[in-house]
C-alpha atoms as a PDB file:
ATOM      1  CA  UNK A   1       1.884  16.563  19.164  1.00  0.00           C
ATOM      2  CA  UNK A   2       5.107  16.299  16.879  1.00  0.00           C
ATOM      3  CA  UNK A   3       5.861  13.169  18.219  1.00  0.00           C
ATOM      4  CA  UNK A   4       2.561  11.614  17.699  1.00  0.00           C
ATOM      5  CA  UNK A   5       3.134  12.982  14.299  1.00  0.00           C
ATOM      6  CA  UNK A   6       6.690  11.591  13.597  1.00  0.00           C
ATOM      7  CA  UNK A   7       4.941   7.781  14.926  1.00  0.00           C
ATOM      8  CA  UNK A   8       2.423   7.937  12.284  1.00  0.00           C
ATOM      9  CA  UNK A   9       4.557   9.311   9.343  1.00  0.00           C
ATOM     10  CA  UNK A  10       7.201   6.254  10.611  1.00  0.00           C
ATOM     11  CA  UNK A  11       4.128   3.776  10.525  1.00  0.00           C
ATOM     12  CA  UNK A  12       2.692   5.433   7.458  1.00  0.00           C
ATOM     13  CA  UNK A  13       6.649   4.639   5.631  1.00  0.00           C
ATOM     14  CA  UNK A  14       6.808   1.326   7.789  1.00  0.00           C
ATOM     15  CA  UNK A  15       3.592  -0.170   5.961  1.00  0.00           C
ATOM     16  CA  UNK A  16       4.479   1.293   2.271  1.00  0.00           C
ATOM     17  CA  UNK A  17       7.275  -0.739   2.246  1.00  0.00           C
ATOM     18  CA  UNK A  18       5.698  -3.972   3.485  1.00  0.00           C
ATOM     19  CA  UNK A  19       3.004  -3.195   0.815  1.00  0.00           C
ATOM     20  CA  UNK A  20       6.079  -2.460  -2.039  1.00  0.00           C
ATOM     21  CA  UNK A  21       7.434  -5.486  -0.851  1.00  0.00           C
ATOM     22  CA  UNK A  22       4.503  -7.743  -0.736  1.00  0.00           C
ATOM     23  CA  UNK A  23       3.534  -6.183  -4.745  1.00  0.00           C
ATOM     24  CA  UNK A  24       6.419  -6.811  -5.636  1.00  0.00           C
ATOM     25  CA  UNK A  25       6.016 -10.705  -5.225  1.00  0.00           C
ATOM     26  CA  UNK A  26       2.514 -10.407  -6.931  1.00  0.00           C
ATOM     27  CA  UNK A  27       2.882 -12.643 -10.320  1.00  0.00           C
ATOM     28  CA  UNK A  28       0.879 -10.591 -13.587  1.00  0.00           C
ATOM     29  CA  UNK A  29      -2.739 -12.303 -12.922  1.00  0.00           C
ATOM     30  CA  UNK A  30      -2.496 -11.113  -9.073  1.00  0.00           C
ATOM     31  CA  UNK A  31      -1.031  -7.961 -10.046  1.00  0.00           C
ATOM     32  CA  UNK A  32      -4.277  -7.638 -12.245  1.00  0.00           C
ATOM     33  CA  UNK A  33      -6.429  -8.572  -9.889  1.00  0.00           C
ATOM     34  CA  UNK A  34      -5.254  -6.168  -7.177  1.00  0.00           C
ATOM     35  CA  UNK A  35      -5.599  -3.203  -9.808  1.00  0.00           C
ATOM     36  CA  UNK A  36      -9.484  -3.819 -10.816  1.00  0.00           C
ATOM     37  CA  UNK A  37     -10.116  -4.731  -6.800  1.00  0.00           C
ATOM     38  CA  UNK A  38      -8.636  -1.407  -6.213  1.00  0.00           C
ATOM     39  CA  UNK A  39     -10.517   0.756  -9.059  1.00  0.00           C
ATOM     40  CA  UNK A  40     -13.214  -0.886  -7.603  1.00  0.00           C
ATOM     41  CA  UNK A  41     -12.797   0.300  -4.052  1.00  0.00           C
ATOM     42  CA  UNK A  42     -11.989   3.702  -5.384  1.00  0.00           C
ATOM     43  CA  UNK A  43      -8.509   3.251  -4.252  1.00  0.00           C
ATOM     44  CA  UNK A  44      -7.250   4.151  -7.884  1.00  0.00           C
ATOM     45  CA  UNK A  45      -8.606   6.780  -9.908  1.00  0.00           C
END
């Protein structure tokens, strides 16, 4: 069970920073867009 655990926490950190990454290249109008798509979704509070 703890390693199953350790792979997804690993995966979990693996896909943050793709996603930090990917943001990060994200000019103002996509950055935008992301936010309201994600209030949308419920993603963001």
């Amino acid at each position: 069970m703890k390693f199953d655990s350790y792979n997804d926490e690993s995966r979990r950190e693996e896909l943050i920073r793709m996603i930090e990454h990917s943001v990060q290249q994200l000019s103002l109008g996509e950055l935008e867009a992301l936010y309201y798509d994600m209030v949308a979704k419920d993603y963001i509070k």
